[in-house]
Structures are given as structure tokens and as C-alpha cells.
C-alpha atoms as a PDB file:
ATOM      1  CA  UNK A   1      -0.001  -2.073 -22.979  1.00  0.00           C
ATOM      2  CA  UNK A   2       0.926  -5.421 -21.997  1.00  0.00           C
ATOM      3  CA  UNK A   3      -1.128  -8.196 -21.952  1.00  0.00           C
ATOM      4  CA  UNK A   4      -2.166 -12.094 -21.684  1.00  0.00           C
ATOM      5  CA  UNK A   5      -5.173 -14.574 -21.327  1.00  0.00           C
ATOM      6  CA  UNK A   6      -7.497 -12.100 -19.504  1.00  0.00           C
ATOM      7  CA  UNK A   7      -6.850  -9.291 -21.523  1.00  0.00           C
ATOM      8  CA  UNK A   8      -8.175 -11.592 -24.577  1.00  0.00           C
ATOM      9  CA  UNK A   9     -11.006 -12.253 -21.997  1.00  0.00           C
ATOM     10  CA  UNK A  10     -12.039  -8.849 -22.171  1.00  0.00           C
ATOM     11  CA  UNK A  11     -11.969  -8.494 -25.542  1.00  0.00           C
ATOM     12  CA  UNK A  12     -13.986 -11.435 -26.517  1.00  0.00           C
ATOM     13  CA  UNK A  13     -16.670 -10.246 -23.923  1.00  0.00           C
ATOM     14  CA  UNK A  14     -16.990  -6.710 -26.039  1.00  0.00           C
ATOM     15  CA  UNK A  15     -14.163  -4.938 -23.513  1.00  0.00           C
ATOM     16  CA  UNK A  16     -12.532  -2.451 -25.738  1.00  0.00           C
ATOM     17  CA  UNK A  17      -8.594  -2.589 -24.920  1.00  0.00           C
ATOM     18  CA  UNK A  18      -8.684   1.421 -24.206  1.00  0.00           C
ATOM     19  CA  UNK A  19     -11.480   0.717 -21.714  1.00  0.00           C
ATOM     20  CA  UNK A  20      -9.833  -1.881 -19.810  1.00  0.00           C
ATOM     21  CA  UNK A  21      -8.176   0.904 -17.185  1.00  0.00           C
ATOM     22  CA  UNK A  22     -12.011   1.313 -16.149  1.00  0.00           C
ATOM     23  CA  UNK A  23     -12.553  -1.942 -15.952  1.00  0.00           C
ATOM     24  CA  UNK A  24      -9.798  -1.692 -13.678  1.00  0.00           C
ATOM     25  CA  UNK A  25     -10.960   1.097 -11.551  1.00  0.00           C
ATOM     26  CA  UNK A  26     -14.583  -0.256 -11.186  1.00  0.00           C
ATOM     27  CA  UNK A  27     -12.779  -3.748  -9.784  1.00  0.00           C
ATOM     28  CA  UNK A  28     -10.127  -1.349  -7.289  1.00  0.00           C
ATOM     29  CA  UNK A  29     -12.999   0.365  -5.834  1.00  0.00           C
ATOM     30  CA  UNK A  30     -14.922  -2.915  -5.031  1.00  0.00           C
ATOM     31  CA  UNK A  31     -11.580  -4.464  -3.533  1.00  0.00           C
ATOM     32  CA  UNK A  32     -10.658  -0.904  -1.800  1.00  0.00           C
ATOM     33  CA  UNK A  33     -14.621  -1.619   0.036  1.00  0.00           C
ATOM     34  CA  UNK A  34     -12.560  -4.888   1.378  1.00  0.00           C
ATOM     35  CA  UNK A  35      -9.456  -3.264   1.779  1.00  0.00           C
ATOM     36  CA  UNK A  36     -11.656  -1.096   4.806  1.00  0.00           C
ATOM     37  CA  UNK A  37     -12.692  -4.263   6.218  1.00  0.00           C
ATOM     38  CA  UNK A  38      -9.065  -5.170   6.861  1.00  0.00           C
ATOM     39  CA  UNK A  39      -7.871  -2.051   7.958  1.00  0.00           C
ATOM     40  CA  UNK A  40     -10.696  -1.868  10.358  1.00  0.00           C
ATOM     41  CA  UNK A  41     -10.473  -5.691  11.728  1.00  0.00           C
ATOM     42  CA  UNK A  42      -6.852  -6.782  11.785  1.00  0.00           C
ATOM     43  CA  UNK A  43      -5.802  -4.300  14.230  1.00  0.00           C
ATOM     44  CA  UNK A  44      -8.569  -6.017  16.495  1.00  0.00           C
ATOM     45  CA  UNK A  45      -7.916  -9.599  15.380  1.00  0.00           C
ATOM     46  CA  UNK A  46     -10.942  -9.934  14.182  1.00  0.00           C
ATOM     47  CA  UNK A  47     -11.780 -12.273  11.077  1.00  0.00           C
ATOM     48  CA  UNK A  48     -12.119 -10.393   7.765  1.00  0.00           C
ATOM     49  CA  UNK A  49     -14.798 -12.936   6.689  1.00  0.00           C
ATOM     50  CA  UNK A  50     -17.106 -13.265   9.011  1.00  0.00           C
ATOM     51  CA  UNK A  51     -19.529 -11.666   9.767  1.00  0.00           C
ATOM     52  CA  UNK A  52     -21.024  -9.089   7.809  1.00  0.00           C
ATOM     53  CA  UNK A  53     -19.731  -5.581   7.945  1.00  0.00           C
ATOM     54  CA  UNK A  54     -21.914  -3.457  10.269  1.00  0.00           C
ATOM     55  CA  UNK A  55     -22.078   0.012  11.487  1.00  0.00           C
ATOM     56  CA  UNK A  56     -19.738   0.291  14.455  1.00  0.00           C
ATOM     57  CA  UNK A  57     -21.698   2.832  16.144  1.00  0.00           C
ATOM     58  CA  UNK A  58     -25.083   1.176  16.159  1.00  0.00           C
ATOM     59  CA  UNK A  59     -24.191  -2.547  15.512  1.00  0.00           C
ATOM     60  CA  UNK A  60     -26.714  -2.609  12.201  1.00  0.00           C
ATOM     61  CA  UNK A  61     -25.589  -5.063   9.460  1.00  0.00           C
ATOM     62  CA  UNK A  62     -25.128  -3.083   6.437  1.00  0.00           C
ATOM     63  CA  UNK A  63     -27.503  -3.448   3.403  1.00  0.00           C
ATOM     64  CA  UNK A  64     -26.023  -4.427   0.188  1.00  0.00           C
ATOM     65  CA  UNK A  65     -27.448  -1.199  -1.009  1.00  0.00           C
ATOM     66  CA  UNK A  66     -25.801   0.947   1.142  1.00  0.00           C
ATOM     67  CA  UNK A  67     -22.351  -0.794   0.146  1.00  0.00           C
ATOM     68  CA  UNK A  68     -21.955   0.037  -2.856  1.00  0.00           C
ATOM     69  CA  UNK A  69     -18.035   1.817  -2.634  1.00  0.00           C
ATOM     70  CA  UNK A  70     -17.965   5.661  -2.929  1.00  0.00           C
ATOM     71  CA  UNK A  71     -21.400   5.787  -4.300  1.00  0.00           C
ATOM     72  CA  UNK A  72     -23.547   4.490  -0.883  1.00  0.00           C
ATOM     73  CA  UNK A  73     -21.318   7.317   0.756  1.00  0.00           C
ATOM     74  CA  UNK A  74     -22.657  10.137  -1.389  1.00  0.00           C
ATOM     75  CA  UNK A  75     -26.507   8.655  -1.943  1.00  0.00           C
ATOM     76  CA  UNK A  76     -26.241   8.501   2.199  1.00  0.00           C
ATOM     77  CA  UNK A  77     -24.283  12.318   2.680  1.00  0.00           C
ATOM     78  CA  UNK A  78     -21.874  10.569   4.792  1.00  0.00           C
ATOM     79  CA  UNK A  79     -24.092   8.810   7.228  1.00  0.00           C
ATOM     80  CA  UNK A  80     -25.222   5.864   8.325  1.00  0.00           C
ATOM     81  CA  UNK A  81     -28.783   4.992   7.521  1.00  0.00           C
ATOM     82  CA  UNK A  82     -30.027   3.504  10.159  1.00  0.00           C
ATOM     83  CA  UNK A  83     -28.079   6.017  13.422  1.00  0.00           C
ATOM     84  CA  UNK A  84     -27.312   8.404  11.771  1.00  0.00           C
ATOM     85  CA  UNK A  85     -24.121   8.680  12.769  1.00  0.00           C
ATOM     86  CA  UNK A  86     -21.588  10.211  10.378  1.00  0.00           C
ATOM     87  CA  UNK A  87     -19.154   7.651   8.408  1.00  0.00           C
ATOM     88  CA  UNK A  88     -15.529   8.111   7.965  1.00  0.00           C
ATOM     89  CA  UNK A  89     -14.666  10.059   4.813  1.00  0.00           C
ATOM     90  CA  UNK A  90     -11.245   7.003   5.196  1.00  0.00           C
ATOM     91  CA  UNK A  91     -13.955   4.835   3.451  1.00  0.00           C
ATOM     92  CA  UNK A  92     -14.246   6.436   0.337  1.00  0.00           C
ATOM     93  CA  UNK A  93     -10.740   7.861   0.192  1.00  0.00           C
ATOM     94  CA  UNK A  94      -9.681   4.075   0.851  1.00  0.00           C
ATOM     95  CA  UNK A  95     -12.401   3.094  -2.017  1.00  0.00           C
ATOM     96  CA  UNK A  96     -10.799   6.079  -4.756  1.00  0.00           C
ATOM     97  CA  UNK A  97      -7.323   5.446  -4.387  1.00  0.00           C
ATOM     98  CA  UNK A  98      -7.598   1.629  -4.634  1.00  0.00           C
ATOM     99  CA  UNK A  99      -9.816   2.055  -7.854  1.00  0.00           C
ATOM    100  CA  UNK A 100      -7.223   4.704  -9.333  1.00  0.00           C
ATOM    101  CA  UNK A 101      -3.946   2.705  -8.528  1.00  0.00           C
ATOM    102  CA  UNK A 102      -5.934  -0.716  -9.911  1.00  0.00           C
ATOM    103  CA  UNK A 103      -6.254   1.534 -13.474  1.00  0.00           C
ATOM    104  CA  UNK A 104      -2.539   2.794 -12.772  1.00  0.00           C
ATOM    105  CA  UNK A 105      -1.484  -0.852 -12.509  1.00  0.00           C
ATOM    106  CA  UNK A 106      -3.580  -1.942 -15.848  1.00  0.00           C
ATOM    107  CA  UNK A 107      -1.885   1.499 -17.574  1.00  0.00           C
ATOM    108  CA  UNK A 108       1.508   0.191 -16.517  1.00  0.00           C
ATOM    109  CA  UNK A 109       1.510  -3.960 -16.892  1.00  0.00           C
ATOM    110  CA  UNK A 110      -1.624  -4.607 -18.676  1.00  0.00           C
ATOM    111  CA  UNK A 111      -4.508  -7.094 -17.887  1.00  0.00           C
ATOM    112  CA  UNK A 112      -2.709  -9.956 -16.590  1.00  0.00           C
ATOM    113  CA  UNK A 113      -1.010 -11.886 -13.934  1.00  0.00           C
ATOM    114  CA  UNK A 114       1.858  -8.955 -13.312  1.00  0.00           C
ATOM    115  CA  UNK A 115      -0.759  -6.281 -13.160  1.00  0.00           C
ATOM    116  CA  UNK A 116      -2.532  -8.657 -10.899  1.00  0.00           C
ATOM    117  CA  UNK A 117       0.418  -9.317  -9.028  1.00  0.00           C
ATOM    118  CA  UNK A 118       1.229  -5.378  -8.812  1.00  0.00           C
ATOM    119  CA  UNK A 119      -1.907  -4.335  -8.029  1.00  0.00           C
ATOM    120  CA  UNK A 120      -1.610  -6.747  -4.574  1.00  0.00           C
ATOM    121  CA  UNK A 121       1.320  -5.539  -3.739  1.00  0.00           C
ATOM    122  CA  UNK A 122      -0.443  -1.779  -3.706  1.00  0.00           C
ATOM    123  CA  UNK A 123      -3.473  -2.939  -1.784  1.00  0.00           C
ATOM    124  CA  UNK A 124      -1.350  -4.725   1.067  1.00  0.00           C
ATOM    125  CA  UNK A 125       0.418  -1.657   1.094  1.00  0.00           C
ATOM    126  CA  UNK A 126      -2.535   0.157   1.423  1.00  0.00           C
ATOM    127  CA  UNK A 127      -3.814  -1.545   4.077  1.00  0.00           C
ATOM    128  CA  UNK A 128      -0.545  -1.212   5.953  1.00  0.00           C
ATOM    129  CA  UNK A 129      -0.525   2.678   5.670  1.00  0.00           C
ATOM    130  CA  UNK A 130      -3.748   2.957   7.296  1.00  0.00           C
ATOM    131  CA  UNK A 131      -3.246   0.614  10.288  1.00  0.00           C
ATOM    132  CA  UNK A 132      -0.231   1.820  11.451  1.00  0.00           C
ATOM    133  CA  UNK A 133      -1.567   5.440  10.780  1.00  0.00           C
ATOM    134  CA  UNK A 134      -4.218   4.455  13.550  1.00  0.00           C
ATOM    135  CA  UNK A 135      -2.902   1.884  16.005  1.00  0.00           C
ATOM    136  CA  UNK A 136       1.079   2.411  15.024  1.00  0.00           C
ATOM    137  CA  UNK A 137       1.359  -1.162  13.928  1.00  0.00           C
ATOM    138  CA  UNK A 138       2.588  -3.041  11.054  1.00  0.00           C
ATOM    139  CA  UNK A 139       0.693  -6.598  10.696  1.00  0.00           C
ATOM    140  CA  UNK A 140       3.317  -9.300  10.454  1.00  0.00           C
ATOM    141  CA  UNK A 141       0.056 -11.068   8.521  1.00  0.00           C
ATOM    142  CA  UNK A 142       0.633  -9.208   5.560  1.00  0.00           C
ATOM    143  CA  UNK A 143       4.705  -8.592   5.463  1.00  0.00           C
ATOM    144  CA  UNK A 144       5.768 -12.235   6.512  1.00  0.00           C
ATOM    145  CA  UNK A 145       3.528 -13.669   3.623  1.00  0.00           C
ATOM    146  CA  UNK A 146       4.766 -10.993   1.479  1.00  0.00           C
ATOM    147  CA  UNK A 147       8.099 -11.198   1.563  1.00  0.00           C
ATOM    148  CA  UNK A 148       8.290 -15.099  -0.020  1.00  0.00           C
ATOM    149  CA  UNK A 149       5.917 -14.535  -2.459  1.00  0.00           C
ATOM    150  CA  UNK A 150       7.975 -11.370  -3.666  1.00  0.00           C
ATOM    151  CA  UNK A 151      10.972 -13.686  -4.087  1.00  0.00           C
ATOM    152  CA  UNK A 152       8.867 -16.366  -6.137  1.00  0.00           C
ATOM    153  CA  UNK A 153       7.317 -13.543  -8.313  1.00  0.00           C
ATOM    154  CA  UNK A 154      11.185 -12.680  -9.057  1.00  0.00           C
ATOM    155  CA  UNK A 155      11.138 -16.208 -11.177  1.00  0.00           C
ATOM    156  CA  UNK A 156       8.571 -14.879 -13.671  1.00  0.00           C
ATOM    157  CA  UNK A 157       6.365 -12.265 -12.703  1.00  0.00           C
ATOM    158  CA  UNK A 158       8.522  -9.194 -12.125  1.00  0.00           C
ATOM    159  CA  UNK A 159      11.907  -7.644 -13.878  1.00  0.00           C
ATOM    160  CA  UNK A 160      13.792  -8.220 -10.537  1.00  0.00           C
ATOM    161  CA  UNK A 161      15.760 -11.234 -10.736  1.00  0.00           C
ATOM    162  CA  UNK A 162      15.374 -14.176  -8.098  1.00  0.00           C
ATOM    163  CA  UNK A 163      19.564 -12.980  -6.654  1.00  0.00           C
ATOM    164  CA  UNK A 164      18.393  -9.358  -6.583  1.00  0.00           C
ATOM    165  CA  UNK A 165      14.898  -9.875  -4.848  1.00  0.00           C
ATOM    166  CA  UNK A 166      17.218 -11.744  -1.849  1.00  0.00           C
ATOM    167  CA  UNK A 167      19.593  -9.386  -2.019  1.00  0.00           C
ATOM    168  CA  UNK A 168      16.728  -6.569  -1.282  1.00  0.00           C
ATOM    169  CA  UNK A 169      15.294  -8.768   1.338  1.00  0.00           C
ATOM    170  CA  UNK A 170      18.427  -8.439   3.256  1.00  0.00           C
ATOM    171  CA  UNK A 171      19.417  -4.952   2.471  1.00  0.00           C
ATOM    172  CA  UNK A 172      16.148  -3.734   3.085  1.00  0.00           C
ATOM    173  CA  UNK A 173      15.625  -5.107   6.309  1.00  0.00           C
ATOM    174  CA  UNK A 174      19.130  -5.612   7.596  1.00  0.00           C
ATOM    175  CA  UNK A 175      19.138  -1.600   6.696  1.00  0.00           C
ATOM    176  CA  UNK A 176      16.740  -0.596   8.435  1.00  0.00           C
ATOM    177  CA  UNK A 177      17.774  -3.259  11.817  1.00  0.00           C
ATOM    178  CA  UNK A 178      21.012  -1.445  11.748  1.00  0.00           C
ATOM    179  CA  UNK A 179      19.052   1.590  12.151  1.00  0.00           C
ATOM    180  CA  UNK A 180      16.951   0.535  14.714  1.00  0.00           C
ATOM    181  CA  UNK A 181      19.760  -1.203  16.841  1.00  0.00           C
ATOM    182  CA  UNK A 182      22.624   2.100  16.074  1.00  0.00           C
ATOM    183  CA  UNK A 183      18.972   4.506  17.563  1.00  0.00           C
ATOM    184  CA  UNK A 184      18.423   2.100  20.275  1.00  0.00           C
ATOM    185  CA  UNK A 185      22.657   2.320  21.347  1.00  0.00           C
ATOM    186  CA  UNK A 186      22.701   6.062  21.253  1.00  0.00           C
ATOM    187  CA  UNK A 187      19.391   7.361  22.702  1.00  0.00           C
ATOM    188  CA  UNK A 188      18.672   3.964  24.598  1.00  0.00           C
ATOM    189  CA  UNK A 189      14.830   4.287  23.263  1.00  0.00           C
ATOM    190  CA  UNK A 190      13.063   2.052  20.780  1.00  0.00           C
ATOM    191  CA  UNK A 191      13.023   4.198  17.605  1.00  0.00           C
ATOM    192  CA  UNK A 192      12.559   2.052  14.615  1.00  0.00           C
ATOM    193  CA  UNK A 193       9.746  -0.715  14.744  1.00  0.00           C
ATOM    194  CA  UNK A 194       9.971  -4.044  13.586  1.00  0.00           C
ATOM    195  CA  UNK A 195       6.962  -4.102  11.766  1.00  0.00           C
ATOM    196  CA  UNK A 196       8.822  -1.153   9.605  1.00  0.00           C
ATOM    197  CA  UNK A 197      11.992  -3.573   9.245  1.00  0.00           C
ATOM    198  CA  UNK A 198       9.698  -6.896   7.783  1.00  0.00           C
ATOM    199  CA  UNK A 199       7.837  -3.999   5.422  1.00  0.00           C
ATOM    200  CA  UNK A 200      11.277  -3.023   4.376  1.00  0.00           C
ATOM    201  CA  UNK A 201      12.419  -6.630   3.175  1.00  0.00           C
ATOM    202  CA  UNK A 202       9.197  -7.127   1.495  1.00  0.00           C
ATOM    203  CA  UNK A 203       9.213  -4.424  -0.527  1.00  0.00           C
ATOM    204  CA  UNK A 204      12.841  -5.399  -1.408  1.00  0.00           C
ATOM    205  CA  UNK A 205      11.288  -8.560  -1.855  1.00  0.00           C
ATOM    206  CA  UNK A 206       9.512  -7.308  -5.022  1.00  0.00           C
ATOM    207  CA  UNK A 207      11.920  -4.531  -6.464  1.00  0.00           C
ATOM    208  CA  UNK A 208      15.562  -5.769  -5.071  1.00  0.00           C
ATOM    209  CA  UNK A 209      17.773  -3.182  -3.067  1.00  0.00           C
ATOM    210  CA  UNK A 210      17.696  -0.245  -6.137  1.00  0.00           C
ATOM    211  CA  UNK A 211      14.213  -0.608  -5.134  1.00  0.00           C
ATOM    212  CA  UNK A 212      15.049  -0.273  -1.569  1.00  0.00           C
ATOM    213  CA  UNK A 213      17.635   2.647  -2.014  1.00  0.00           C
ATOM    214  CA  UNK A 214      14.864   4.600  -3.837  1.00  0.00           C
ATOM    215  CA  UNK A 215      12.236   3.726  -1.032  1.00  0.00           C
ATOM    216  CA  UNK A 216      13.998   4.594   1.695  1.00  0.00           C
ATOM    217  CA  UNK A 217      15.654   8.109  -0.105  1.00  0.00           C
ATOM    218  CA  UNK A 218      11.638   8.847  -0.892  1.00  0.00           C
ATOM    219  CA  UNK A 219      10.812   7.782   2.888  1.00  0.00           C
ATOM    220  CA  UNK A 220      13.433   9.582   4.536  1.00  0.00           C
ATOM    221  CA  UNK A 221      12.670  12.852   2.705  1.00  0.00           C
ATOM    222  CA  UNK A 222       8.740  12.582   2.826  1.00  0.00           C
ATOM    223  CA  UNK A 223       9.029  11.742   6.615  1.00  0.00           C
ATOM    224  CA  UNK A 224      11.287  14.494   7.660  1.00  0.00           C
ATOM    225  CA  UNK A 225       8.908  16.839   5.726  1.00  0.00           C
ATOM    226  CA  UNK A 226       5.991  15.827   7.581  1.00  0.00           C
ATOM    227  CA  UNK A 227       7.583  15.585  10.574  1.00  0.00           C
ATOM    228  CA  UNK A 228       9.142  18.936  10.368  1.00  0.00           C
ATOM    229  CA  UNK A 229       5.366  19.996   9.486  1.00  0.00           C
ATOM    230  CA  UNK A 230       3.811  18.918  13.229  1.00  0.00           C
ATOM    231  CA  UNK A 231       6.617  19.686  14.786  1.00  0.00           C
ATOM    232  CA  UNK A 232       6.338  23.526  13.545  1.00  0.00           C
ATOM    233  CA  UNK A 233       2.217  22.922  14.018  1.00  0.00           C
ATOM    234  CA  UNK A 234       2.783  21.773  17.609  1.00  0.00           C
ATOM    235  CA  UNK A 235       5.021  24.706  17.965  1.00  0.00           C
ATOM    236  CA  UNK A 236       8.366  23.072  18.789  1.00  0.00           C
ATOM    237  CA  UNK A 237       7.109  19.531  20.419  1.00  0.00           C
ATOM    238  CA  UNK A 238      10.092  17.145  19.210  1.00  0.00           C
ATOM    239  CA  UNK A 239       8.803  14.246  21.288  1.00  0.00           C
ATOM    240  CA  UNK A 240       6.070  13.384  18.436  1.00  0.00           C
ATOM    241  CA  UNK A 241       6.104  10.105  17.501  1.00  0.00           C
ATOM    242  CA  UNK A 242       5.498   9.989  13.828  1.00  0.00           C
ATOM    243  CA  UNK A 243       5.056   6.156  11.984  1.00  0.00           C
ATOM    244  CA  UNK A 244       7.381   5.386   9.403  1.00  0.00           C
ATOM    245  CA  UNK A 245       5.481   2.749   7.085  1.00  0.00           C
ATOM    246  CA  UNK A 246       3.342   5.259   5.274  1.00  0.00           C
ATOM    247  CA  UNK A 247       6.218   6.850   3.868  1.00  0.00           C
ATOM    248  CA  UNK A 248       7.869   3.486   3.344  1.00  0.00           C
ATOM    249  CA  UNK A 249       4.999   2.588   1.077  1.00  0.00           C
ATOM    250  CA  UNK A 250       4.465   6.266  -0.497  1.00  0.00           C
ATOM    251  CA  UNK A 251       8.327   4.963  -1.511  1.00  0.00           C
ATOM    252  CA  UNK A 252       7.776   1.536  -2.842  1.00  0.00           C
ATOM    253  CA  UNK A 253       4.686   3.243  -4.458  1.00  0.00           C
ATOM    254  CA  UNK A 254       6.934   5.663  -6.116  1.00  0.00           C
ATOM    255  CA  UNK A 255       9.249   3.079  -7.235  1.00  0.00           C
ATOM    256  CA  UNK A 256       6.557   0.672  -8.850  1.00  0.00           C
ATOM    257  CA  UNK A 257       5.037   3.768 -11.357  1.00  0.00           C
ATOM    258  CA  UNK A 258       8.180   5.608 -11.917  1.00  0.00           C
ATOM    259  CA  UNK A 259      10.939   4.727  -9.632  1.00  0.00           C
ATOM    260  CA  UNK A 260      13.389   2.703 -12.778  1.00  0.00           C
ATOM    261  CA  UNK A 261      12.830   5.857 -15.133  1.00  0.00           C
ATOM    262  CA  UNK A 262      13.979   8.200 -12.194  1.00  0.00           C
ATOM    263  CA  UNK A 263      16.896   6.243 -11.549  1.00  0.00           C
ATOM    264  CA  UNK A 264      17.841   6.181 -15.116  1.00  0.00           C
ATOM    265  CA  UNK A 265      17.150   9.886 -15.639  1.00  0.00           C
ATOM    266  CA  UNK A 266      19.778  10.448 -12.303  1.00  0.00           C
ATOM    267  CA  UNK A 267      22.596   8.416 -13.859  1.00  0.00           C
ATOM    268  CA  UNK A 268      22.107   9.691 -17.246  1.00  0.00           C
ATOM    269  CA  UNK A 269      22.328  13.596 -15.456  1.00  0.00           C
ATOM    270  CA  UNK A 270      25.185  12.432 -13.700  1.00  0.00           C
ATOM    271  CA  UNK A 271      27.523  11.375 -16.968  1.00  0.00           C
ATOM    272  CA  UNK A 272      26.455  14.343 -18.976  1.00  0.00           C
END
């Protein structure tokens, strides 16, 4: 397991190197309790500071007992204290998988600035996959942003080099405009979002265009899955509109953990 300053940190504070992946769970579940804030206030423009979270139902601030992440949710059965009104299973869920991809992302680049850096990139996409679940949007406040510091990470903090990481900021999103704009020519309806094109550079951004080939192969297959799924559940309705930037992230997702060792699994196959 890699390492660095913090992981020496740890170890002079009496963190046992085989622990640290718990370490980094306990800190993904406290940032997945902010990770619900954004989801929840971006779409509305809202600031994600100010002020302090409150049930939506009854307007009650919440007490700093009753946010604790995952563990508030089962002490309260799912409910808000004060209303009564039942919370969002989303909030844990967000909580669980933010904790388990934060120990993923120690597993995989250690206690450092990578793993830091990694771990980020997960939560943004995160945060994306829930939005544009709910309001079909793709905040330009998290791709813009992320699409420069992908290319500066390529000068130290990642294996993709600073030529490759603009080389998958134009492939991915000059792919997926082509898309858009060929969809747009033939059916003369808006098919592919922008928000789905900027998402698309970033994440080429961070893992250059092999990185977007193997997102948008996972994200092509996962989508037509699912949407072959409600189509047969809304028995033959083709006019669903399905978002396309949770499976763009279930891709880069599947890229960061295992996406290089896939790829060289596929070439070796194909010589022998």
C-alpha cells in the first residue's frame, strides 16, 4: 500500500497501517453526510454552507446528535425526530458507499495526496449521479472545475500523463458532442445533454481517452441494460427518458479500481 506524510501521521498517532482502510471509511461516511447536503442544495442553488441542515418537511434544524451518518438513521428507525416524517433511505446509502469507496481508495493508493485526490474525484462523481438521477442535470459547478484540475493532477498526482489527460479531454467530450449533434441531425430531438459531454472530458481529464474508451464501453452497456429493463417494466414505452451520467460515472468508477488490469487482461486474450 502506498503511502506518504499522512500515512506516517497515522502511524505516529498509534494508527496501525492495516487499520488505516477504517480510518478511511469512518472519514467517507462523515464526507458522504456532506455529500447529501450537495446533492440536496445545488439543484436548488442553494449555498452548501449556510445554514444548518434541517428537516425539509418540518423546517427543524437538525441536532448534532441526530447527524451522526448511518448511525442517527438507525437510532431514529428512519425518521425524523421532531415530525416524524420518514427520511430518505438516499441518506444512508449516500453515507455507506462514500465510506466504502474512501477505504477502496486507501486499499488502492494509500494514505496520501493521490488517494486524496482519488477519493474527490469519486465523491464529485457521486454527487453527480444523484442529481441528475433526480432533477436530470449535470452541475457545470463540479465538471468545469474538474476538468483543469484533472489535467494538473496529470503533472504528479496520477499515472496519466499531462498529453494524454488533454487528449481525453477532447476525445471524451468531442465524443460524446459528435453524438449529441449526429442524434440531434437524425431524429431532430435533443438526445445527449451537455452536462453529460463536460462529465465526459473530466473524467478524461483524470484517466486520458483509454480511460474514456473503457467509460463509455461500461456506460453504453450498463445503460442499454437498464434501459431495456423499464422499457420491458413499462411494457413497451420507448419514449423513457433515461439519464446518462450515472452510468458515465459507474464507468469512470470502474476504470479507477480495475479498469488498467481489464484492459491489460483484453490485450493479453487477444495475442494468445
Amino acid at each position: 500500500m502506498g503511502g506518504g506524510p499522512s500515512s506516517a501521521i497515522l502511524v505516529a498517532m498509534g494508527v496501525d497501517g492495516r487499520h488505516m482502510e477504517w480510518v478511511g471509511f469512518v472519514f467517507g461516511l462523515c464526507i458522504g453526510s456532506f455529500l447529501n447536503v450537495c446533492i440536496y442544495r445545488l439543484p436548488l442553488s442553494k449555498s452548501i454552507v449556510h445554514p444548518r441542515s434541517a428537516c425539509p418537511n418540518c423546517g427543524h434544524p437538525i441536532r448534532a446528535c441526530d447527524n451522526i451518518p448511518v448511525v442517527s438513521y438507525l437510532l431514529l428507525r428512519g425518521h425524523c425526530r421532531d415530525c416524524g416524517v420518514r427520511i430518505p433511505v438516499r441518506y444512508p446509502l449516500v453515507e455507506l458507499l462514500s465510506g466504502a469507496f474512501a477505504a477502496m481508495a486507501v486499499l488502492k493508493f494509500g494514505v496520501g495526496w493521490q488517494g486524496l485526490l482519488m477519493f474527490g474525484l469519486i465523491a464529485a462523481l457521486l454527487v453527480i449521479t444523484f442529481i441528475d438521477i433526480d432533477h436530470r442535470i449535470i452541475p457545470d459547478l463540479i465538471t468545469l472545475p474538474g476538468i483543469p484540475i484533472g489535467v494538473a493532477a496529470s503533472f504528479g498526482l496520477t499515472h496519466v500523463s499531462p498529453l494524454d489527460s488533454l487528449i481525453g479531454v477532447l476525445s471524451g467530450g468531442g465524443s460524446l458532442l459528435l453524438v449529441a449533434w449526429g442524434y440531434h441531425l437524425i431524429t431532430k430531438r435533443e438526445g445527449m445533454g451537455g452536462g453529460d459531454i463536460k462529465l465526459l472530458a473530466m473524467i478524461g481529464a483524470f484517466f486520458g481517452w483509454q480511460g474514456v474508451m473503457f467509460t463509455v464501453f461500461v456506460a453504453s452497456l450498463s445503460g442499454t441494460l437498464a434501459g431495456m429493463a423499464l422499457i420491458l417494466r413499462s411494457h413497451g414505452d420507448m419514449k423513457l427518458a433515461v439519464p446518462f451520467g450515472p452510468f458515465l460515472a459507474v464507468g469512470a468508477l470502474g476504470y479507477l479500481f480495475i479498469g488498467p488490469e481489464v484492459i491489460a487482461w483484453y490485450i493479453y486474450w487477444m495475442k494468445h
